[in-house]
PDB file of N, CA and C in Angstrom:
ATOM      1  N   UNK A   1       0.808 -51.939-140.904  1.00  0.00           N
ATOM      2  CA  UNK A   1       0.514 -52.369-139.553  1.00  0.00           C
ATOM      3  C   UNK A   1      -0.225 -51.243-138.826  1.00  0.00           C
ATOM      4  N   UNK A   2      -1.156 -51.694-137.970  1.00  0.00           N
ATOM      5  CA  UNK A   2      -1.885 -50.659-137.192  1.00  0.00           C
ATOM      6  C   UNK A   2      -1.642 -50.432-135.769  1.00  0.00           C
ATOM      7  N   UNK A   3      -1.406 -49.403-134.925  1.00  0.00           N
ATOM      8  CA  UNK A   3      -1.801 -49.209-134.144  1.00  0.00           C
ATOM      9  C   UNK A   3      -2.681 -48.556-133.254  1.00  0.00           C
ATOM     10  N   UNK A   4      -3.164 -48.413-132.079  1.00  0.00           N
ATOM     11  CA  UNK A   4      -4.098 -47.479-131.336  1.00  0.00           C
ATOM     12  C   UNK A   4      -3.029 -47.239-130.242  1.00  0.00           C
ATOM     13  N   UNK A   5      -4.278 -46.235-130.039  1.00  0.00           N
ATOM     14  CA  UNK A   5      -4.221 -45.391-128.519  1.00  0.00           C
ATOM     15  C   UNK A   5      -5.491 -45.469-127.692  1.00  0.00           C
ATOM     16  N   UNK A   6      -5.335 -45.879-127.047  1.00  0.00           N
ATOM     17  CA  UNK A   6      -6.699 -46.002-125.876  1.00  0.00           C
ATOM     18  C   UNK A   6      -6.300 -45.436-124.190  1.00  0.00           C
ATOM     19  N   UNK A   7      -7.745 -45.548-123.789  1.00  0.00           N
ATOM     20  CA  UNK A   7      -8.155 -44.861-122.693  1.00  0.00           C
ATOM     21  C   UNK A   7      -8.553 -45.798-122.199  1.00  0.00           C
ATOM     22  N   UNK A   8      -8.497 -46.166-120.651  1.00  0.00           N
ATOM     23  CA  UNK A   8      -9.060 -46.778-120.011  1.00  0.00           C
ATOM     24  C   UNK A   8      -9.822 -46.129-118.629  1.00  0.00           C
ATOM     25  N   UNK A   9     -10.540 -46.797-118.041  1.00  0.00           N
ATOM     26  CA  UNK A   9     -11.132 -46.085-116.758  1.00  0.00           C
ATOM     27  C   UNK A   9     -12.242 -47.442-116.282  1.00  0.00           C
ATOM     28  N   UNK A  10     -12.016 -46.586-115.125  1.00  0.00           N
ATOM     29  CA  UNK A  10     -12.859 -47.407-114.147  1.00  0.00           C
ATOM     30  C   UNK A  10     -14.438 -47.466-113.964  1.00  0.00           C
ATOM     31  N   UNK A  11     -14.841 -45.700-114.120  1.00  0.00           N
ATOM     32  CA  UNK A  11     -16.020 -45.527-113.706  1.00  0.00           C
ATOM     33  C   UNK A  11     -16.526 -44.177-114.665  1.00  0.00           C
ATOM     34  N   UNK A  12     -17.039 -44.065-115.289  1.00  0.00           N
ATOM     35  CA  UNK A  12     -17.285 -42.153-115.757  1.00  0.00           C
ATOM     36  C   UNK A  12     -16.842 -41.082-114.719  1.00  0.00           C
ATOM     37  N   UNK A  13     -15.740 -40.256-115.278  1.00  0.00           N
ATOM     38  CA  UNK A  13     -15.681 -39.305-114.830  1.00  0.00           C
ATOM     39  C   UNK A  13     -14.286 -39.813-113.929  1.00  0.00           C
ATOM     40  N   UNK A  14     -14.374 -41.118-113.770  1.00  0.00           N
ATOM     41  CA  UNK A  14     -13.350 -41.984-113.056  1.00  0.00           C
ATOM     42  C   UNK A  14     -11.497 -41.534-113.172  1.00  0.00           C
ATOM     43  N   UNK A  15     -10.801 -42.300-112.784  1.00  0.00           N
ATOM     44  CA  UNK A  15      -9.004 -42.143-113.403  1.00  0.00           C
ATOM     45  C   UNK A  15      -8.881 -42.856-114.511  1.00  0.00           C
ATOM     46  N   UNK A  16      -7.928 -42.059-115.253  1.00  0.00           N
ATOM     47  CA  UNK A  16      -7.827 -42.237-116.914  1.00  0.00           C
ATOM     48  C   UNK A  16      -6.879 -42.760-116.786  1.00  0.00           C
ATOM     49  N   UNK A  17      -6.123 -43.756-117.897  1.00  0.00           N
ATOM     50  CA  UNK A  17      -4.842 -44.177-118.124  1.00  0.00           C
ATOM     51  C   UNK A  17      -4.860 -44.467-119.734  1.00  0.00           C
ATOM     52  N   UNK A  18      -4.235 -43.405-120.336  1.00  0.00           N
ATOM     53  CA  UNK A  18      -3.484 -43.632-121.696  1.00  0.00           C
ATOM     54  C   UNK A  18      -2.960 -44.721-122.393  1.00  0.00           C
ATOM     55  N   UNK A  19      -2.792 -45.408-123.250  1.00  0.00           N
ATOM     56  CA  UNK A  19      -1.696 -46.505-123.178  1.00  0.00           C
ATOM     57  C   UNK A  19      -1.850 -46.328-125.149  1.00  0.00           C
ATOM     58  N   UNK A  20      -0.605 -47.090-125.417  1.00  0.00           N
ATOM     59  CA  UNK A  20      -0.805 -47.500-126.605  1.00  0.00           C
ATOM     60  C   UNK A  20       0.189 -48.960-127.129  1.00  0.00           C
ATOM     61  N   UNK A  21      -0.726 -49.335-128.393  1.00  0.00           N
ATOM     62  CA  UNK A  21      -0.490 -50.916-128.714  1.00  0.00           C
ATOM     63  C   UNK A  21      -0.671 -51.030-129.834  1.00  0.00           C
ATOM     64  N   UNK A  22      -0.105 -52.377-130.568  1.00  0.00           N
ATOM     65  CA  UNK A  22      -0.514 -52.861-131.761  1.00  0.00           C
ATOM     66  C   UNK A  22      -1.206 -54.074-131.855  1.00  0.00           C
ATOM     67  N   UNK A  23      -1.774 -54.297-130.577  1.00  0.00           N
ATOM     68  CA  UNK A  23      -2.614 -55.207-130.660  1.00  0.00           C
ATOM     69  C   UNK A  23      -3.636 -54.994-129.567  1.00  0.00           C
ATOM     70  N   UNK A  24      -4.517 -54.456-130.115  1.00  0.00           N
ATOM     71  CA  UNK A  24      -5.738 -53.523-129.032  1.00  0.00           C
ATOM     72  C   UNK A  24      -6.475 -54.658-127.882  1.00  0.00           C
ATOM     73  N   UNK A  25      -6.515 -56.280-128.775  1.00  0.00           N
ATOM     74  CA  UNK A  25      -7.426 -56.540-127.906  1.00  0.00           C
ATOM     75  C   UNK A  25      -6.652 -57.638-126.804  1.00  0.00           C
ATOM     76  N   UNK A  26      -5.323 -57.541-127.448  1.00  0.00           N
ATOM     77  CA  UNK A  26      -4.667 -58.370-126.681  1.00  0.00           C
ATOM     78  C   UNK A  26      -3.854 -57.478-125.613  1.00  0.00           C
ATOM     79  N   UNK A  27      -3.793 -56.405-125.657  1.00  0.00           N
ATOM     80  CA  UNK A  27      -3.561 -55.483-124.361  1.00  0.00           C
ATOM     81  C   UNK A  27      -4.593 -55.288-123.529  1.00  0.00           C
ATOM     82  N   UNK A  28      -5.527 -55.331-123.878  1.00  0.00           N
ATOM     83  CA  UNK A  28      -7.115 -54.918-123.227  1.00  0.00           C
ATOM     84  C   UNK A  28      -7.144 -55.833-122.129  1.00  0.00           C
ATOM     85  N   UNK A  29      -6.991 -57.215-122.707  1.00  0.00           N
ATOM     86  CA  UNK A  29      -6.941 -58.414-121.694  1.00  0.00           C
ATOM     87  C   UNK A  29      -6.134 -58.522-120.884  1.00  0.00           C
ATOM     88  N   UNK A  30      -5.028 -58.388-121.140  1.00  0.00           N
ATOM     89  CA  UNK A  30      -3.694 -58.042-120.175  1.00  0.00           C
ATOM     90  C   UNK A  30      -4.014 -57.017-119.074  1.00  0.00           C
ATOM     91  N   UNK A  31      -4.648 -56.278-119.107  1.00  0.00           N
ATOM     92  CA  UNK A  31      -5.482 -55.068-118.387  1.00  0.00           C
ATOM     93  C   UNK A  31      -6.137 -55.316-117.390  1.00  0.00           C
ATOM     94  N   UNK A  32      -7.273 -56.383-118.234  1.00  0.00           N
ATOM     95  CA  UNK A  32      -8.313 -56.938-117.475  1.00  0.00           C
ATOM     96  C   UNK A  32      -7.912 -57.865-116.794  1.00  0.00           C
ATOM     97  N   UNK A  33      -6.780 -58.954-116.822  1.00  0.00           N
ATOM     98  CA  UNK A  33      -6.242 -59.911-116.122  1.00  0.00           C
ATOM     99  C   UNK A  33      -5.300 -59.678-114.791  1.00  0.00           C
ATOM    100  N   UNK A  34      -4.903 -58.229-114.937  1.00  0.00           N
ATOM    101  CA  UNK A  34      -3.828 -57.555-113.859  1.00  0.00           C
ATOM    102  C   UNK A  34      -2.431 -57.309-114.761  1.00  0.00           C
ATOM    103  N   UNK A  35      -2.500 -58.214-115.912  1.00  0.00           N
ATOM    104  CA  UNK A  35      -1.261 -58.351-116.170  1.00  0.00           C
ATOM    105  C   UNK A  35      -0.676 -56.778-116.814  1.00  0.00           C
ATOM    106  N   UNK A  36      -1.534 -56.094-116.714  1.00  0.00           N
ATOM    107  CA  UNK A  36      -0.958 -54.864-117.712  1.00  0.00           C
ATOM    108  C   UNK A  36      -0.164 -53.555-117.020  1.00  0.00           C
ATOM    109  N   UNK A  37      -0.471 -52.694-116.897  1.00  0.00           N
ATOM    110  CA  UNK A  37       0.058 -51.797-116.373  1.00  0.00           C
ATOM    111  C   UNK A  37      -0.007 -51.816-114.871  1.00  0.00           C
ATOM    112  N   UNK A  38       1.040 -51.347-114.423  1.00  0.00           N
ATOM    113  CA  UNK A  38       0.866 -51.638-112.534  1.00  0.00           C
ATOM    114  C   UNK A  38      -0.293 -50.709-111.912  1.00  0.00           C
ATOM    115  N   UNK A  39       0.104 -49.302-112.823  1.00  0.00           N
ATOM    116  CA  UNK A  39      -1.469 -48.205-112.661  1.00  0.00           C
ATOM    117  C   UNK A  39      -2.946 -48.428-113.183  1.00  0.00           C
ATOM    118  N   UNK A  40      -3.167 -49.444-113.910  1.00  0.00           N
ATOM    119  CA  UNK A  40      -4.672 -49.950-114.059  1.00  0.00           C
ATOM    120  C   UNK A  40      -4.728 -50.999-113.130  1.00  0.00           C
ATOM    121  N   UNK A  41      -3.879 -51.658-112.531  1.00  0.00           N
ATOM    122  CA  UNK A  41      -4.210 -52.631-111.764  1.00  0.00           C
ATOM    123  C   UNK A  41      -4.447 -51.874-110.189  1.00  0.00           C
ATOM    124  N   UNK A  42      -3.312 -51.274-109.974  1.00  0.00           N
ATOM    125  CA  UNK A  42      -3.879 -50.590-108.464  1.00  0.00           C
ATOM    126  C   UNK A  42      -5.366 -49.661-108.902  1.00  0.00           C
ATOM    127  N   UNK A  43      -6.011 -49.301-109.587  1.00  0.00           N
ATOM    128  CA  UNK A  43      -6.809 -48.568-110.007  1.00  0.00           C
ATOM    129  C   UNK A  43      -7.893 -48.883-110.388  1.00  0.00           C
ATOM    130  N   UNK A  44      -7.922 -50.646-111.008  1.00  0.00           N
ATOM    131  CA  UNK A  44      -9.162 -51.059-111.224  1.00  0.00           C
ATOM    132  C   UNK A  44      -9.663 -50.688-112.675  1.00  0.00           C
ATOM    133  N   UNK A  45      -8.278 -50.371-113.698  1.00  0.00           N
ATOM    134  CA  UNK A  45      -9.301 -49.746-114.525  1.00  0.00           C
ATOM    135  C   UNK A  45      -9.386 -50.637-115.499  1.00  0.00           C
ATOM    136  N   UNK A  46     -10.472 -50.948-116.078  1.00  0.00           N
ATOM    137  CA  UNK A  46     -11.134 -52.580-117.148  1.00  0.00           C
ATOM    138  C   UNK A  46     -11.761 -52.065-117.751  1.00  0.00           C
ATOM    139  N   UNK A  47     -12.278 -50.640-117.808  1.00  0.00           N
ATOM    140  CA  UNK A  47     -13.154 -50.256-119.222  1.00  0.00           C
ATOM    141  C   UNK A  47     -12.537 -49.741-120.154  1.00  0.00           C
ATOM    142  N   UNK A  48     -12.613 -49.804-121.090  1.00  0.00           N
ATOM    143  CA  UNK A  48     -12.133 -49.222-122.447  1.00  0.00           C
ATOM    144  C   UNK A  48     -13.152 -47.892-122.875  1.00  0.00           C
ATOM    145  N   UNK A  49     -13.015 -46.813-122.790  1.00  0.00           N
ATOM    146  CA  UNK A  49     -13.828 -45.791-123.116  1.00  0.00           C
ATOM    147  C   UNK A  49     -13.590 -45.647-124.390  1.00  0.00           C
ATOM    148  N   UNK A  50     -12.212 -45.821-124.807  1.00  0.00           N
ATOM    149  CA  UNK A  50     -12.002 -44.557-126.210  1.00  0.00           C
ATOM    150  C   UNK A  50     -11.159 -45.144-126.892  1.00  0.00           C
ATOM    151  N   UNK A  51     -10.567 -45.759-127.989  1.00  0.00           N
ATOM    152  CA  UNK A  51      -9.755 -46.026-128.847  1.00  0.00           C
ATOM    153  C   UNK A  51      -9.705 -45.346-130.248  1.00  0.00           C
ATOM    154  N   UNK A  52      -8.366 -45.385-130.606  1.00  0.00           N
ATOM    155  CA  UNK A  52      -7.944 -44.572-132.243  1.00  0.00           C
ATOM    156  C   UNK A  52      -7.065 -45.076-132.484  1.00  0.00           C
ATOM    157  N   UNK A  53      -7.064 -45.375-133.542  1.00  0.00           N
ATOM    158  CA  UNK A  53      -6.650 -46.764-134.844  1.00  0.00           C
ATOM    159  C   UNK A  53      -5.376 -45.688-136.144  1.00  0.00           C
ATOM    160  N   UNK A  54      -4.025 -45.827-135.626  1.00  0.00           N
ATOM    161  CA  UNK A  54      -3.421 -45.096-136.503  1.00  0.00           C
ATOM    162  C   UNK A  54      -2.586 -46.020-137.541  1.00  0.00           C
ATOM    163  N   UNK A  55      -2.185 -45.001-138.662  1.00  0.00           N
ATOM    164  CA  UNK A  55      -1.442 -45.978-139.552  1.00  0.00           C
ATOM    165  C   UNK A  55       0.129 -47.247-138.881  1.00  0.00           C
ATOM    166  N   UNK A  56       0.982 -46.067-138.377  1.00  0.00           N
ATOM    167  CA  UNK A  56       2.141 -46.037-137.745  1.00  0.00           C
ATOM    168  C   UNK A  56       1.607 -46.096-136.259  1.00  0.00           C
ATOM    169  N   UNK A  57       2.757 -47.130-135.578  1.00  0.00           N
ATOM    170  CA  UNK A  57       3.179 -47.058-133.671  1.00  0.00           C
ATOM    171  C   UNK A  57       3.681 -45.806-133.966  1.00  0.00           C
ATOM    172  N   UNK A  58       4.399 -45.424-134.557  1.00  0.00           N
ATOM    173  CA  UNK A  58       5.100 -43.576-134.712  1.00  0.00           C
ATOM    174  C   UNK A  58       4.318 -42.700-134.093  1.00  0.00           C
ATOM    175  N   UNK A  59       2.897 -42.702-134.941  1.00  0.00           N
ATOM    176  CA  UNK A  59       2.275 -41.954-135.291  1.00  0.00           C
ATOM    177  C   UNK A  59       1.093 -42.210-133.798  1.00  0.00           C
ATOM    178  N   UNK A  60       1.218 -43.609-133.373  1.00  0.00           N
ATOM    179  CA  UNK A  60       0.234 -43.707-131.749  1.00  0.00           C
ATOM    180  C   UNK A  60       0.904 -43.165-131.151  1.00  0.00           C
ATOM    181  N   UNK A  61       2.460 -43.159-131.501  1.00  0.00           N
ATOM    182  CA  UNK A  61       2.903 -42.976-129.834  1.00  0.00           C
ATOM    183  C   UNK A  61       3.197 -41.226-129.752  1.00  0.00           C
ATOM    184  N   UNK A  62       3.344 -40.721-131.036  1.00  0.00           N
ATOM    185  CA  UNK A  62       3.225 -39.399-130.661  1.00  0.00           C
ATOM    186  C   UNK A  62       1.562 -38.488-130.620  1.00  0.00           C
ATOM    187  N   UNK A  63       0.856 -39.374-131.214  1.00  0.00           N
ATOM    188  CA  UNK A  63      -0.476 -39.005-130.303  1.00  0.00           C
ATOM    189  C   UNK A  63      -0.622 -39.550-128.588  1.00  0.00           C
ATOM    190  N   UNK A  64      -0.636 -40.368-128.387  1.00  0.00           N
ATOM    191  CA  UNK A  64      -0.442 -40.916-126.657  1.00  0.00           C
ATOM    192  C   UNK A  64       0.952 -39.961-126.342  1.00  0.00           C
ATOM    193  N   UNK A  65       1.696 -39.171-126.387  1.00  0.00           N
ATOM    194  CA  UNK A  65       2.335 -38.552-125.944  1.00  0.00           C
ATOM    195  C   UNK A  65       2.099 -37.081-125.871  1.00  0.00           C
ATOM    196  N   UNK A  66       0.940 -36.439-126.965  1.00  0.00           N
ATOM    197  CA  UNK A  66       0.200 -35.373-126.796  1.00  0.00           C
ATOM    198  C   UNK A  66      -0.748 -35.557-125.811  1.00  0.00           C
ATOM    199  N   UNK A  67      -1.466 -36.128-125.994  1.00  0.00           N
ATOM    200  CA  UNK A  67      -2.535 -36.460-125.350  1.00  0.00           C
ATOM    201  C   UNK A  67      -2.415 -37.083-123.851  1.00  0.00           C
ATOM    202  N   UNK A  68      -1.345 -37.323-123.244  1.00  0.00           N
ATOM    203  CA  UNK A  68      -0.982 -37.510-122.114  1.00  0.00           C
ATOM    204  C   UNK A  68      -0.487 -35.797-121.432  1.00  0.00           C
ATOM    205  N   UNK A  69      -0.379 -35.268-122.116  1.00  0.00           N
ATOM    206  CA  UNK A  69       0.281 -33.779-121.752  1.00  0.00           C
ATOM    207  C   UNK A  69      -1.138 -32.802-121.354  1.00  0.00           C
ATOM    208  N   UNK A  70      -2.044 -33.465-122.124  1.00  0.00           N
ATOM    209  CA  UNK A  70      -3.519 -32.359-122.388  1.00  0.00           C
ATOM    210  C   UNK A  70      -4.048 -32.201-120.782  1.00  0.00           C
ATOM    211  N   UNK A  71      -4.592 -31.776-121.048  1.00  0.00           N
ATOM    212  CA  UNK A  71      -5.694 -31.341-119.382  1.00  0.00           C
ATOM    213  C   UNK A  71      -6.773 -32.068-119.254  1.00  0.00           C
ATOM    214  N   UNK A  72      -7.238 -32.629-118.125  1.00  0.00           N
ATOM    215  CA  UNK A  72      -8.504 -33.592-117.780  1.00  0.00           C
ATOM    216  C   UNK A  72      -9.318 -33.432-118.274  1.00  0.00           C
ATOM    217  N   UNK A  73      -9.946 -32.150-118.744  1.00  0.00           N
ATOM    218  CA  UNK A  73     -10.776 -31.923-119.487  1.00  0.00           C
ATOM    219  C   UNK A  73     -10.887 -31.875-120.869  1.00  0.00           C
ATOM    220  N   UNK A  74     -10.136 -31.808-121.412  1.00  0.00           N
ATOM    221  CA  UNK A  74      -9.794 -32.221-122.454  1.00  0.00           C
ATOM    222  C   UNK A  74      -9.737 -33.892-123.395  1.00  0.00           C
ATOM    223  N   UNK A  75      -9.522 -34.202-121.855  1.00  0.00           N
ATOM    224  CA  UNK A  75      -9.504 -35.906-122.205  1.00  0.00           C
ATOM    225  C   UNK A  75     -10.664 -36.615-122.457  1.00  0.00           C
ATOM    226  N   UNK A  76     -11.425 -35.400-120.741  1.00  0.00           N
ATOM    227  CA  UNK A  76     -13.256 -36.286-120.740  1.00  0.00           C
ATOM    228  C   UNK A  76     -13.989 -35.502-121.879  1.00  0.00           C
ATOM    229  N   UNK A  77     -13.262 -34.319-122.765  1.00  0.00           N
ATOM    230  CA  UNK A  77     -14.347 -33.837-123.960  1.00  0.00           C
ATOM    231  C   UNK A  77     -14.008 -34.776-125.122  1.00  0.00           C
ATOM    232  N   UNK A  78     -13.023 -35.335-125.137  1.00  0.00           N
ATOM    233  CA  UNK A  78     -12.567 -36.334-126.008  1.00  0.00           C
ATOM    234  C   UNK A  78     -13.598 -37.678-126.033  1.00  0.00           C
ATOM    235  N   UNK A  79     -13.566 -38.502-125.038  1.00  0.00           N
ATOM    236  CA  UNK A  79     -14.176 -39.430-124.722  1.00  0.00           C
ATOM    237  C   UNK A  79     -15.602 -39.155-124.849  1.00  0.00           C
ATOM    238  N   UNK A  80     -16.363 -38.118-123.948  1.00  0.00           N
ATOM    239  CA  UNK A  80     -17.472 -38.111-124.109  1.00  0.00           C
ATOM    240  C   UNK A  80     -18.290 -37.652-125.467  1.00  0.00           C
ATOM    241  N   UNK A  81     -17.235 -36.973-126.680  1.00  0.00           N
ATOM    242  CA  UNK A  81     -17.744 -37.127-127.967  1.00  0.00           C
ATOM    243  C   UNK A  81     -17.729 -38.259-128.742  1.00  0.00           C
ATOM    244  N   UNK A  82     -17.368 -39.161-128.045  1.00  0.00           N
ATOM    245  CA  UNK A  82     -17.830 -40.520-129.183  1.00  0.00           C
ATOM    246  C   UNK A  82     -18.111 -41.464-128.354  1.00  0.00           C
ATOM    247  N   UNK A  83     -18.361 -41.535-126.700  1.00  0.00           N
ATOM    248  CA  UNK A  83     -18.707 -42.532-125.525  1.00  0.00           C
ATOM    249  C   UNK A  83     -19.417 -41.336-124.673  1.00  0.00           C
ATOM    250  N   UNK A  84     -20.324 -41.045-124.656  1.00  0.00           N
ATOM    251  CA  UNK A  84     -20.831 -39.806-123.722  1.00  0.00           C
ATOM    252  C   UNK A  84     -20.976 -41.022-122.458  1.00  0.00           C
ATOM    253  N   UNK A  85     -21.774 -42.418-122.664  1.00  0.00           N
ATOM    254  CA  UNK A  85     -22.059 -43.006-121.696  1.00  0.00           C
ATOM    255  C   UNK A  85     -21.131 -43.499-120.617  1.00  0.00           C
ATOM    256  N   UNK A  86     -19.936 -43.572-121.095  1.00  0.00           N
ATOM    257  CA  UNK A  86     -18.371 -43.984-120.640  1.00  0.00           C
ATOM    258  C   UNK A  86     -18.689 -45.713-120.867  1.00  0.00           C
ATOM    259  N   UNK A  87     -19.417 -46.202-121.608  1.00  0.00           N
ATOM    260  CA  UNK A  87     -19.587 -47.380-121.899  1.00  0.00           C
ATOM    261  C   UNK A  87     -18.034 -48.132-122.052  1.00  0.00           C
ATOM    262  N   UNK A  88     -18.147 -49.599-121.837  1.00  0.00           N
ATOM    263  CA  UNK A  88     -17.046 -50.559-122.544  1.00  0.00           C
ATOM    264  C   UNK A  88     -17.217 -50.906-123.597  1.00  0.00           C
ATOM    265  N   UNK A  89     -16.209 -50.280-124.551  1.00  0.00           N
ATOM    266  CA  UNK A  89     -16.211 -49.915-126.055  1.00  0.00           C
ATOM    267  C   UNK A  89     -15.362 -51.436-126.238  1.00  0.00           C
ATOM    268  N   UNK A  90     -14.991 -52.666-125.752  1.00  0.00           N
ATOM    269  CA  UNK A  90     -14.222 -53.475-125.819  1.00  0.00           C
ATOM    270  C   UNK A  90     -15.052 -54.550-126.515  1.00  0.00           C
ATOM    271  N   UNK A  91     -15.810 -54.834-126.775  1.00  0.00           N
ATOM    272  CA  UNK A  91     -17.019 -55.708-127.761  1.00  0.00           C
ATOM    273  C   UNK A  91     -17.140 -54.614-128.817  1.00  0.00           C
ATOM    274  N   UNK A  92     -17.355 -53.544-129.128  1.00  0.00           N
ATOM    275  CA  UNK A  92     -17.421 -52.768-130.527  1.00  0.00           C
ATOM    276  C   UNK A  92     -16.139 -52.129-131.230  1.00  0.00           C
ATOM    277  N   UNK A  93     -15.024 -51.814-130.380  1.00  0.00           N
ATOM    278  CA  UNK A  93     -13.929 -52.006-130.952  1.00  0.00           C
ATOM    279  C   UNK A  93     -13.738 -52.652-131.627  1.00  0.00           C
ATOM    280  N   UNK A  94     -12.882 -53.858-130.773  1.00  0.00           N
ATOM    281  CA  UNK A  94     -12.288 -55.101-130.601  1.00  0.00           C
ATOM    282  C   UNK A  94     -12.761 -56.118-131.711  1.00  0.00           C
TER     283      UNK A  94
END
Protein backbone atom coordinates (compact mmCIF):
# COMPACT_ATOMS: atom_id res chain seq x y z
CA UNK A 1 0.00 0.00 0.00
CA UNK A 2 1.16 3.52 -0.73
CA UNK A 3 1.23 6.51 0.83
CA UNK A 4 2.21 10.38 0.34
CA UNK A 5 2.99 13.43 1.88
CA UNK A 6 2.00 16.60 0.31
CA UNK A 7 2.11 20.28 0.44
CA UNK A 8 -0.43 22.46 -0.24
CA UNK A 9 -0.60 26.34 -0.78
CA UNK A 10 -2.38 28.97 -1.98
CA UNK A 11 -0.13 31.19 -3.90
CA UNK A 12 3.98 30.86 -4.38
CA UNK A 13 5.75 31.76 -1.62
CA UNK A 14 2.12 31.59 -0.04
CA UNK A 15 1.07 29.41 3.59
CA UNK A 16 2.08 25.85 3.50
CA UNK A 17 0.12 23.02 5.01
CA UNK A 18 1.68 19.50 5.30
CA UNK A 19 -0.71 16.69 5.32
CA UNK A 20 -0.46 13.08 4.67
CA UNK A 21 -2.74 10.20 3.02
CA UNK A 22 -3.26 7.05 1.33
CA UNK A 23 -5.27 8.25 -1.05
CA UNK A 24 -3.66 11.43 -2.65
CA UNK A 25 -6.37 12.30 -4.90
CA UNK A 26 -9.15 11.71 -2.80
CA UNK A 27 -7.76 14.03 -0.03
CA UNK A 28 -6.85 16.66 -2.58
CA UNK A 29 -10.60 16.97 -3.26
CA UNK A 30 -11.65 17.02 0.19
CA UNK A 31 -9.29 20.12 0.29
CA UNK A 32 -10.62 21.60 -2.60
CA UNK A 33 -14.29 21.10 -1.49
CA UNK A 34 -13.67 22.67 2.20
CA UNK A 35 -14.09 19.38 3.44
CA UNK A 36 -10.46 18.85 4.53
CA UNK A 37 -8.51 20.41 6.98
CA UNK A 38 -10.08 23.44 8.93
CA UNK A 39 -6.42 25.24 8.14
CA UNK A 40 -6.64 24.91 4.25
CA UNK A 41 -10.04 25.98 4.36
CA UNK A 42 -9.61 29.25 6.44
CA UNK A 43 -6.50 29.69 4.15
CA UNK A 44 -7.66 28.96 0.79
CA UNK A 45 -5.17 26.51 0.14
CA UNK A 46 -6.21 24.25 -3.34
CA UNK A 47 -2.84 23.93 -4.87
CA UNK A 48 -0.90 20.99 -4.59
CA UNK A 49 2.82 22.05 -4.99
CA UNK A 50 4.69 18.94 -3.89
CA UNK A 51 3.88 15.31 -3.29
CA UNK A 52 6.07 12.00 -2.22
CA UNK A 53 4.84 8.61 -2.71
CA UNK A 54 6.20 6.26 0.23
CA UNK A 55 6.14 2.55 0.68
CA UNK A 56 4.51 2.59 4.35
CA UNK A 57 1.75 5.40 6.14
CA UNK A 58 4.79 4.63 8.80
CA UNK A 59 7.14 5.76 6.76
CA UNK A 60 4.68 9.21 5.41
CA UNK A 61 3.93 9.94 8.61
CA UNK A 62 7.35 10.05 9.97
CA UNK A 63 8.45 12.03 7.00
CA UNK A 64 5.31 14.66 7.44
CA UNK A 65 6.46 14.74 10.97
CA UNK A 66 10.13 15.76 10.03
CA UNK A 67 9.26 17.87 7.68
CA UNK A 68 6.68 19.74 9.65
CA UNK A 69 9.54 20.52 12.26
CA UNK A 70 11.96 21.96 9.27
CA UNK A 71 12.21 25.75 8.68
CA UNK A 72 10.25 27.72 5.88
CA UNK A 73 12.95 27.65 3.99
CA UNK A 74 13.62 24.59 3.82
CA UNK A 75 10.19 23.68 2.77
CA UNK A 76 10.17 26.43 -0.20
CA UNK A 77 13.88 24.77 -1.23
CA UNK A 78 12.04 21.57 -1.25
CA UNK A 79 9.18 22.52 -3.41
CA UNK A 80 10.90 24.80 -5.61
CA UNK A 81 13.35 21.84 -6.67
CA UNK A 82 10.84 19.91 -8.39
CA UNK A 83 7.83 22.90 -8.78
CA UNK A 84 10.05 26.10 -9.06
CA UNK A 85 6.71 27.50 -10.71
CA UNK A 86 4.54 26.60 -7.52
CA UNK A 87 2.31 25.10 -10.25
CA UNK A 88 -0.86 22.62 -9.42
CA UNK A 89 0.89 19.40 -9.53
CA UNK A 90 -2.84 17.80 -9.05
CA UNK A 91 -3.39 16.70 -12.93
CA UNK A 92 0.41 15.27 -13.04
CA UNK A 93 0.41 13.63 -9.83
CA UNK A 94 -2.87 12.41 -9.45
Amino acid sequence: MSAWVYIMSNRKDGVLYIGVTSDLSRRIIQHREGKGSAFCRRYGLTRLVYAEEHDSIGDAIAREKAMKAWKRAWKIELIEGVNPAWDDLFGVVV
